[in-house]
Protein backbone atom coordinates (compact mmCIF):
# COMPACT_ATOMS: atom_id res chain seq x y z
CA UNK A 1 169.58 119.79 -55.17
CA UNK A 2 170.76 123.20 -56.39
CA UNK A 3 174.72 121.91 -56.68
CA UNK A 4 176.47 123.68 -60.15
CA UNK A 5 177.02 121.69 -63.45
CA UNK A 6 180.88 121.67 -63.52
CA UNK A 7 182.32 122.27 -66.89
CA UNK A 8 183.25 119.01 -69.29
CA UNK A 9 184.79 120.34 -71.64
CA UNK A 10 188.99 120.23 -71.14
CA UNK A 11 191.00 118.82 -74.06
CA UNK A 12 193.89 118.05 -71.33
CA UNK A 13 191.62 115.77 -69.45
CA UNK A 14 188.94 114.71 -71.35
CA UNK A 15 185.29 114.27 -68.97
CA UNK A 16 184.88 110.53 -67.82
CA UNK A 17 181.93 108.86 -68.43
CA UNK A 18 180.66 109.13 -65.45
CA UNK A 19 181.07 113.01 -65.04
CA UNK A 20 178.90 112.65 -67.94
CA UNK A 21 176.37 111.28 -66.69
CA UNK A 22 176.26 112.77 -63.20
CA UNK A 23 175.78 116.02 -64.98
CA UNK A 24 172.93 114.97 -66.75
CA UNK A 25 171.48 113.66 -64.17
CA UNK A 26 171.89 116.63 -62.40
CA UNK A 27 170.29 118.55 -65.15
CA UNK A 28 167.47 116.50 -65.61
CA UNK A 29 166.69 116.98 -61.79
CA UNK A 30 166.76 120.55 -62.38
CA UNK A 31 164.26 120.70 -64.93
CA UNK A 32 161.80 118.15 -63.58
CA UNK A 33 162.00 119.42 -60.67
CA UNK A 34 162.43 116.02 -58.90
CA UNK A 35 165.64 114.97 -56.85
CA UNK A 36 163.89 110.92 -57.12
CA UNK A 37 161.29 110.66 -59.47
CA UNK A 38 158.20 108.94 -58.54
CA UNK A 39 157.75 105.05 -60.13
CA UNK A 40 155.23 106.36 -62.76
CA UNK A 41 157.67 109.13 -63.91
CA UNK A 42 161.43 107.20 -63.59
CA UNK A 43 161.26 105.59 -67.28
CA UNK A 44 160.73 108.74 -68.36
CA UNK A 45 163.09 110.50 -65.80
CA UNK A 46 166.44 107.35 -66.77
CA UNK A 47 165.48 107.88 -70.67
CA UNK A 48 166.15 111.86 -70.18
CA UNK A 49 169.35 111.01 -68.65
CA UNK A 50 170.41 108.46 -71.05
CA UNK A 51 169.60 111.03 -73.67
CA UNK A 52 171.03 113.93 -72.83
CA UNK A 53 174.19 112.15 -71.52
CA UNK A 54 174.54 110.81 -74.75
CA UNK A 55 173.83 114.32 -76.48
CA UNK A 56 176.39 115.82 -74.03
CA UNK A 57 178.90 113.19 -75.09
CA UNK A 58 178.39 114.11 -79.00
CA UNK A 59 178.89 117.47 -78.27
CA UNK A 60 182.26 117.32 -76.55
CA UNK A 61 183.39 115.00 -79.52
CA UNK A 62 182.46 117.34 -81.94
CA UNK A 63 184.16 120.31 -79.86
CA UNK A 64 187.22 121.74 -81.38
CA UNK A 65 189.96 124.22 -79.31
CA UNK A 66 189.44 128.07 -80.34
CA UNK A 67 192.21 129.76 -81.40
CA UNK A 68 195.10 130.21 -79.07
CA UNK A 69 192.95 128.03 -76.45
CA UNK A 70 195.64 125.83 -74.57
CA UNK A 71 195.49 122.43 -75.35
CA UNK A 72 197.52 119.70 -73.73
């Protein structure tokens, strides 16, 4: 369970959806503490996912290239 969270952000090739989501999901396991959550806890569990994915996703939209960063 203790894999890295690979950077998104890389305004050549812009992070897929599902690199997205795999990293939230990979952050929410580290957090909870659970690889599989348990049936009482996976609402919960998918709904921090969905969240943070979709945080994540605002973020990197709303991301601009520092100065002299290479873009492209």
């Amino acid at each position: 369970m203790c894999r890295s969270i690979h950077k998104l952000r890389d305004y050549s090739v812009p992070a897929s959806n599902e690199e997205i989501d795999a990293a939230a999901l990979q952050f929410v396991r580290k957090v909870s503490g659970f690889s599989r959550p348990s049936r009482v806890n996976e609402e919960a569990f998918n709904r921090g996912v969905s969240e943070i994915s979709d945080a994540t996703q605002r973020l990197l939209d709303s991301l601009r290239p520092s100065v002299g960063e290479k873009v492209g």
